[in-house]
Protein backbone atom coordinates (compact mmCIF):
# COMPACT_ATOMS: atom_id res chain seq x y z
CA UNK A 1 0.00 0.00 0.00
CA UNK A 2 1.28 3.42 -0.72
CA UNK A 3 2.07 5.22 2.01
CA UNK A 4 0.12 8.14 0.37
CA UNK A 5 -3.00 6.08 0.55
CA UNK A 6 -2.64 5.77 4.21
CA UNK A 7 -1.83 9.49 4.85
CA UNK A 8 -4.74 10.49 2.45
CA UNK A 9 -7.10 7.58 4.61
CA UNK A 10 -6.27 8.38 7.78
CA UNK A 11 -6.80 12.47 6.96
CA UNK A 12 -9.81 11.53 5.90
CA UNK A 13 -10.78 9.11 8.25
CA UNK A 14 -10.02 11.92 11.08
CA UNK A 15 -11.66 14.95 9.64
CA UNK A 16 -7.83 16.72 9.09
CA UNK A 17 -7.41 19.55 6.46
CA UNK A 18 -4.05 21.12 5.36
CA UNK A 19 -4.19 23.56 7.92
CA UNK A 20 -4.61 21.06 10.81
CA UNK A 21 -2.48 18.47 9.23
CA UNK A 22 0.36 21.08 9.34
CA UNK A 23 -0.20 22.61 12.63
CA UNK A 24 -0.21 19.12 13.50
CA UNK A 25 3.03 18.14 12.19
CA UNK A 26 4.55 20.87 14.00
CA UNK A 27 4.21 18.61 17.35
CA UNK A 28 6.69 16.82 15.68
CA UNK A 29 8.83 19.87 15.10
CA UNK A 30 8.29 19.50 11.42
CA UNK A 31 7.64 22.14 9.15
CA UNK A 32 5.76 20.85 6.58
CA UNK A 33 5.28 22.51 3.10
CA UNK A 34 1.76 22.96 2.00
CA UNK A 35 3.16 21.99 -1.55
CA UNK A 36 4.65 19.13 -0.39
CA UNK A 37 1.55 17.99 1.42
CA UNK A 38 -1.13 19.15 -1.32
CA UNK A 39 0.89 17.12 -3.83
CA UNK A 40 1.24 14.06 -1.63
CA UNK A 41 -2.50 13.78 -1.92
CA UNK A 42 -2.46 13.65 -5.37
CA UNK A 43 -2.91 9.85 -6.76
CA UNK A 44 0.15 8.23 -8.54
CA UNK A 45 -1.30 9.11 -12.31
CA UNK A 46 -2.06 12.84 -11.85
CA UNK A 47 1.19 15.57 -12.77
CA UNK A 48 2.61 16.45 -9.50
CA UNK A 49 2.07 13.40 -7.18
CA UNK A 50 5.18 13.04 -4.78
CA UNK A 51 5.45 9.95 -3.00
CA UNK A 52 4.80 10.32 1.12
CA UNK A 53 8.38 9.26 2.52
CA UNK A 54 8.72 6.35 5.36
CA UNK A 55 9.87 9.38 7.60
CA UNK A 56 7.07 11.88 6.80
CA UNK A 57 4.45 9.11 8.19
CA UNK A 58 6.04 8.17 10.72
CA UNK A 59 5.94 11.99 11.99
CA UNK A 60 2.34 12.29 11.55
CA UNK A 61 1.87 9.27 13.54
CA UNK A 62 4.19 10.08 15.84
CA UNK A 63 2.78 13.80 15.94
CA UNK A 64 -1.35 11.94 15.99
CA UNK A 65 -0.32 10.57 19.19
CA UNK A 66 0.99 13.26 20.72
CA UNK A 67 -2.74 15.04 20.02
CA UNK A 68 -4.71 12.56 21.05
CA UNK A 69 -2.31 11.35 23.71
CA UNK A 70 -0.26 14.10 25.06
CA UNK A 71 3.66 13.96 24.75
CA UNK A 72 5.62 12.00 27.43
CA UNK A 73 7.80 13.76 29.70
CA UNK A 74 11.39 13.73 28.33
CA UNK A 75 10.81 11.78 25.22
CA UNK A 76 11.12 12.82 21.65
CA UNK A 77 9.75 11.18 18.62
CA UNK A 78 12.23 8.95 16.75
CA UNK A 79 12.79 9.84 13.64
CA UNK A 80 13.84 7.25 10.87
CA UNK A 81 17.15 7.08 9.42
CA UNK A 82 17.72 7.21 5.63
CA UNK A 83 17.22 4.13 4.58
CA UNK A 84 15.20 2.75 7.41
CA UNK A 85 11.43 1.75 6.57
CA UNK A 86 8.12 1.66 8.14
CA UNK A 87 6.21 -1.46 7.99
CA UNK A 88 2.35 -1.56 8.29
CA UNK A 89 2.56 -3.50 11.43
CA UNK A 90 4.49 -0.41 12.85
CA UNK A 91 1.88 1.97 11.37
CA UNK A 92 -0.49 0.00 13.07
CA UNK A 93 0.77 0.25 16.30
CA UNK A 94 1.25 3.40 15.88
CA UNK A 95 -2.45 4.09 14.99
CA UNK A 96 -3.50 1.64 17.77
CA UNK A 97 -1.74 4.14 20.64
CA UNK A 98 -2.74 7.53 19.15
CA UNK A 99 -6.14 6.48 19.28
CA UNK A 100 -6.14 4.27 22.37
CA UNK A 101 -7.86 1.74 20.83
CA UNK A 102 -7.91 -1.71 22.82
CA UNK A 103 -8.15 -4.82 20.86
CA UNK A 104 -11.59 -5.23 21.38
CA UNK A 105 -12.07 -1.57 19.23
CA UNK A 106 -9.55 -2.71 16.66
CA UNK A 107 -11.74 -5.93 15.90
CA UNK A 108 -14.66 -3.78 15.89
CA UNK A 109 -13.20 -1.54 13.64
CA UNK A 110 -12.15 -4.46 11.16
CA UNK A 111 -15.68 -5.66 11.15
CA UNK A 112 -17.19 -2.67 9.90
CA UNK A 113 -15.12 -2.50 6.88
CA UNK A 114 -16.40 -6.34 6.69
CA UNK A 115 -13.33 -8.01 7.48
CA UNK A 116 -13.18 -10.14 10.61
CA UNK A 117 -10.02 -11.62 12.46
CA UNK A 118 -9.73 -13.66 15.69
CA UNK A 119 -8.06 -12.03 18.70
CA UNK A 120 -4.78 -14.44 18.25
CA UNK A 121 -4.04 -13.57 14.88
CA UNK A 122 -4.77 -9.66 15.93
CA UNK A 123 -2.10 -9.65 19.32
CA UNK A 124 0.55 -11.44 16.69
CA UNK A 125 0.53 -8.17 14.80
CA UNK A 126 1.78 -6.56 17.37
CA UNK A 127 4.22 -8.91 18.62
CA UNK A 128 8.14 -8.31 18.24
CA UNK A 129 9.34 -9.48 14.21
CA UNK A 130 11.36 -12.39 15.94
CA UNK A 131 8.71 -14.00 18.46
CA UNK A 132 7.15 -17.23 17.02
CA UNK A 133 3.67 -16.01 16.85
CA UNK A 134 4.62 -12.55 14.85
CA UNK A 135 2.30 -12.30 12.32
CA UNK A 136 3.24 -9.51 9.18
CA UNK A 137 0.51 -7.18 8.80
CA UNK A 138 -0.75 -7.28 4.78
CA UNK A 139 -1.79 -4.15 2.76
CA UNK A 140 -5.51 -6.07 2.90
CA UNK A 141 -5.80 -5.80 6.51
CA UNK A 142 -4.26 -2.19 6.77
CA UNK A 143 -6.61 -1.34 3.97
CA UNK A 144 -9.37 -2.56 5.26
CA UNK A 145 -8.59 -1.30 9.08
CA UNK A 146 -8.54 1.78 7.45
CA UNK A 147 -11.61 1.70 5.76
CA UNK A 148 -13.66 0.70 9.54
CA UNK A 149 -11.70 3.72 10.28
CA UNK A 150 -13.71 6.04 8.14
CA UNK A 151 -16.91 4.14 8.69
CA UNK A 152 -16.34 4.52 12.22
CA UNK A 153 -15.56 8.01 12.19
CA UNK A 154 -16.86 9.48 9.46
CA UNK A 155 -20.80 7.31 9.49
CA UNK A 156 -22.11 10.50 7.37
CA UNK A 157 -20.14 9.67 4.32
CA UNK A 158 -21.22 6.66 2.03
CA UNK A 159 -18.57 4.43 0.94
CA UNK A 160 -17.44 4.38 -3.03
CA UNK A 161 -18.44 0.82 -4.34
């Protein structure tokens, strides 16, 4: 999944316009150009998409749960290194803490956007990559956690089928 796609989603999904999204990227101590950002939300065909860069997510997921969190006491986001990359298990970890959602709202979630999973294959997302139940998070399931995102969210907007 693009990582566009998942900034654009998760904008969505949380009511955030360009104004908000930068204000809220400055949590992060990032100074986001509105350029930058309004051509990031551009799809992959249209003149002037720019890809969304590992590190730029990370920051607004790092920066979403200092908003809906409140930053921790001596601690400063970590941001990734060139060459580093963010997985979509990380992303949704990182979605799961900003929005204090327990596992019992991330199943919920899933089953809105008509996807269901068992609470065992759910807790091995979120396990470390070398424990012997880790379980790699697929596009589908980010896609579709997504989606129960926006239905959850967002109930006044009809889906695009």
């Amino acid at each position: 999944m693009l990582f566009n796609d998942i900034f654009r989603r998760l904008r969505f999904a949380l009511s955030l316009d360009n104004k908000a999204t930068i204000k809220l990227m400055k949590l992060v101590e990032y100074d986001l150009d509105e350029n930058y950002l309004m051509s990031m939300m551009l799809h992959e065909e249209e003149k002037g998409f720019l890809p969304c860069r590992d590190k730029v997510l990370s920051l607004f997921l790092d920066a979403l749960i200092i908003e809906k969190r409140g930053k921790r006491e001596g601690s400063i986001p970590v941001v990734l290194k060139a060459g580093e990359r963010l997985s979509n298990n990380d992303i949704l970890r990182k979605i799961k803490i900003a929005m204090n959602y327990q596992q019992e709202d991330m199943m919920k979630i899933l089953r809105l956007a008509g996807f269901n999973v068992g609470k065992s294959e759910l807790t091995a997302l979120f396990r470390k990559p070398d424990h012997r139940s880790y379980r790699v998070c697929y596009d589908q399931l980010l896609r579709n956690f997504l989606q129960g995102m926006v239905k959850l969210h967002r109930p006044d907007v009809k889906s695009k089928k």
